[in-house]
C-alpha atoms as a PDB file:
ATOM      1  CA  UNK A   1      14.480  19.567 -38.493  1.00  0.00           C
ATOM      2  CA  UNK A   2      17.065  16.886 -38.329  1.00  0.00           C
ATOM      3  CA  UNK A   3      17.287  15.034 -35.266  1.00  0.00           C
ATOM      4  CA  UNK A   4      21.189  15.491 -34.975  1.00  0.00           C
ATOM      5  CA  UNK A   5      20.933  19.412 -35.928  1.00  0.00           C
ATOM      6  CA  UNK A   6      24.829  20.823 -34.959  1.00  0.00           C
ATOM      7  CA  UNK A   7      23.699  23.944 -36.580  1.00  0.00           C
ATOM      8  CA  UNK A   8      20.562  24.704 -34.579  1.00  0.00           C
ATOM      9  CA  UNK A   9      22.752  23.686 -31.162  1.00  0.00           C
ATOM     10  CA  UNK A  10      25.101  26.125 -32.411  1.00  0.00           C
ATOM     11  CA  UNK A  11      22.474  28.941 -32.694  1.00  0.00           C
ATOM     12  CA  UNK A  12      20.934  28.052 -29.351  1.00  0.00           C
ATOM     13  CA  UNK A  13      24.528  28.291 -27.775  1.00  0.00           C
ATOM     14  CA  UNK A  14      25.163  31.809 -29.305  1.00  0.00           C
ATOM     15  CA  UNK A  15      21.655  32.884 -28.201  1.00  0.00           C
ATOM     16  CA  UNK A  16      22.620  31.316 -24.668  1.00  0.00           C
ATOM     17  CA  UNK A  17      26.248  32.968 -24.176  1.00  0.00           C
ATOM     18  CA  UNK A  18      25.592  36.522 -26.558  1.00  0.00           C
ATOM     19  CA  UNK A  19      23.280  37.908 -23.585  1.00  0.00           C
ATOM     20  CA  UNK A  20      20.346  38.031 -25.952  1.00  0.00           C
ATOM     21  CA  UNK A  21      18.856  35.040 -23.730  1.00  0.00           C
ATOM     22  CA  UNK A  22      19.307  37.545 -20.786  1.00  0.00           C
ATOM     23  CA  UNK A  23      18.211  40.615 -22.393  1.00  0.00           C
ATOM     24  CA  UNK A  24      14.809  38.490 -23.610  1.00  0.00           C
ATOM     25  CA  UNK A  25      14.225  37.760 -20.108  1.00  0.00           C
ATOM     26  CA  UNK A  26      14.867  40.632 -18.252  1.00  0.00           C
ATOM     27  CA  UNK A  27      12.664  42.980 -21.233  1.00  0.00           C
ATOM     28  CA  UNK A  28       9.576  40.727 -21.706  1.00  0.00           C
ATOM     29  CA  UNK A  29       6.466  40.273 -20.137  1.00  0.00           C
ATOM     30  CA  UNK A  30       5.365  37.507 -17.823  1.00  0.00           C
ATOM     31  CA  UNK A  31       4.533  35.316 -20.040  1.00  0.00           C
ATOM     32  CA  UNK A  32       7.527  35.486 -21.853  1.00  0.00           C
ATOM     33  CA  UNK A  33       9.733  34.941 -18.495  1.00  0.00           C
ATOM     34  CA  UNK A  34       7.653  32.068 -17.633  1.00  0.00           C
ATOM     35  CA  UNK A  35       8.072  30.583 -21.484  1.00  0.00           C
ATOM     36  CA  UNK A  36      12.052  31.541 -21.265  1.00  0.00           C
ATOM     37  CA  UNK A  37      12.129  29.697 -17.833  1.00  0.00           C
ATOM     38  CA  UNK A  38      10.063  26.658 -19.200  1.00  0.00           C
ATOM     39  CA  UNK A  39      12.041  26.549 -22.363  1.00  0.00           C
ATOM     40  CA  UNK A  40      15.192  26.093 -19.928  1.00  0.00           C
ATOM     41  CA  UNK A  41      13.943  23.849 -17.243  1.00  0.00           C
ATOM     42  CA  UNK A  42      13.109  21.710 -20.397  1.00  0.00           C
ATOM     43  CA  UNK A  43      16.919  21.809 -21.750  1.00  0.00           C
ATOM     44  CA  UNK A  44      18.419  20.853 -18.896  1.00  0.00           C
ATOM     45  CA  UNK A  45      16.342  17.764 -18.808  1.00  0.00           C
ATOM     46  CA  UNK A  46      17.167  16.590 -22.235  1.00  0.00           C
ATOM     47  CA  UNK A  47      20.882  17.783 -21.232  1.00  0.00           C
ATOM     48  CA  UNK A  48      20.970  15.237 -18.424  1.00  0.00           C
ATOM     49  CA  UNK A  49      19.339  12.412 -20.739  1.00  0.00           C
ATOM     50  CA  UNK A  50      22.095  13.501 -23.429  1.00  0.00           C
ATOM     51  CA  UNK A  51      24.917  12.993 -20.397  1.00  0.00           C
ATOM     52  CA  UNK A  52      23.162   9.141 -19.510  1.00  0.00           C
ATOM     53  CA  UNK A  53      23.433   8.282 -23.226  1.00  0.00           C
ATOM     54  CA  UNK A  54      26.609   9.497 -23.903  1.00  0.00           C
ATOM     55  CA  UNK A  55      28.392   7.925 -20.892  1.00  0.00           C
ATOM     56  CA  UNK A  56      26.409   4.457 -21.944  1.00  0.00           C
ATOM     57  CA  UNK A  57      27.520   4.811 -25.630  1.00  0.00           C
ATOM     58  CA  UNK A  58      31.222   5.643 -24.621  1.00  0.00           C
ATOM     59  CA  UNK A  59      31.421   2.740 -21.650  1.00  0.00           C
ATOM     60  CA  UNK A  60      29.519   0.044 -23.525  1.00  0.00           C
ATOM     61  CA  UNK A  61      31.815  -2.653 -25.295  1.00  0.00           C
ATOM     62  CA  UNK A  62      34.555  -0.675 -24.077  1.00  0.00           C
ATOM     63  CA  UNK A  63      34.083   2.082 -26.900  1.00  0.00           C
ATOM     64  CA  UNK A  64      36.376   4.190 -25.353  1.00  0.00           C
ATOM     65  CA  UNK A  65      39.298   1.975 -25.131  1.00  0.00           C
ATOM     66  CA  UNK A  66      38.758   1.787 -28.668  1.00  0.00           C
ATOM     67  CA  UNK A  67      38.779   5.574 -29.538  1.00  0.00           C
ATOM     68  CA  UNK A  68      41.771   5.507 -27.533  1.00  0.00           C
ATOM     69  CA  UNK A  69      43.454   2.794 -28.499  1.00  0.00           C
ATOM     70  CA  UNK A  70      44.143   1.336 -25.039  1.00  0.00           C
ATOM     71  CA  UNK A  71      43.423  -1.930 -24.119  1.00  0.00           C
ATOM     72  CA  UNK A  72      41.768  -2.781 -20.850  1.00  0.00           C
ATOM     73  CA  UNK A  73      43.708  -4.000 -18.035  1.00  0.00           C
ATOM     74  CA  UNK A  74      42.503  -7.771 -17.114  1.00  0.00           C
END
């Protein structure tokens, strides 16, 4: 799997907002909560690390401005 997958964060998004995440949870056993829960727990940590990198890649050498096309105010 590629590293920068937009396909397989597209599936995991439909799997997340279609209910099927829900229905998974609510219909298997214990071990299958706990692996559902784990899964999660684990995606929210790399979501966070995604949120640090992306604010330090937009913010560094004024990136931003430059999307933007504004120049910073001196």
């Amino acid at each position: 799997m590629a590293l920068l997958d937009m396909e397989y964060l597209e599936k995991l998004e439909a799997y997340l907002t279609s209910g099927d995440l829900k229905f998974d949870f609510e219909n298997g056993d214990e071990d299958k909560k706990f692996a559902i829960l784990e899964f999660l727990e684990k995606l929210m940590d790399v979501a966070e690390l995604a949120d640090e990198q992306a604010t330090k890649l937009i913010f560094k050498d004024g990136y931003l401005e430059m999307l933007s096309g504004v120049k910073p105010q001196k």
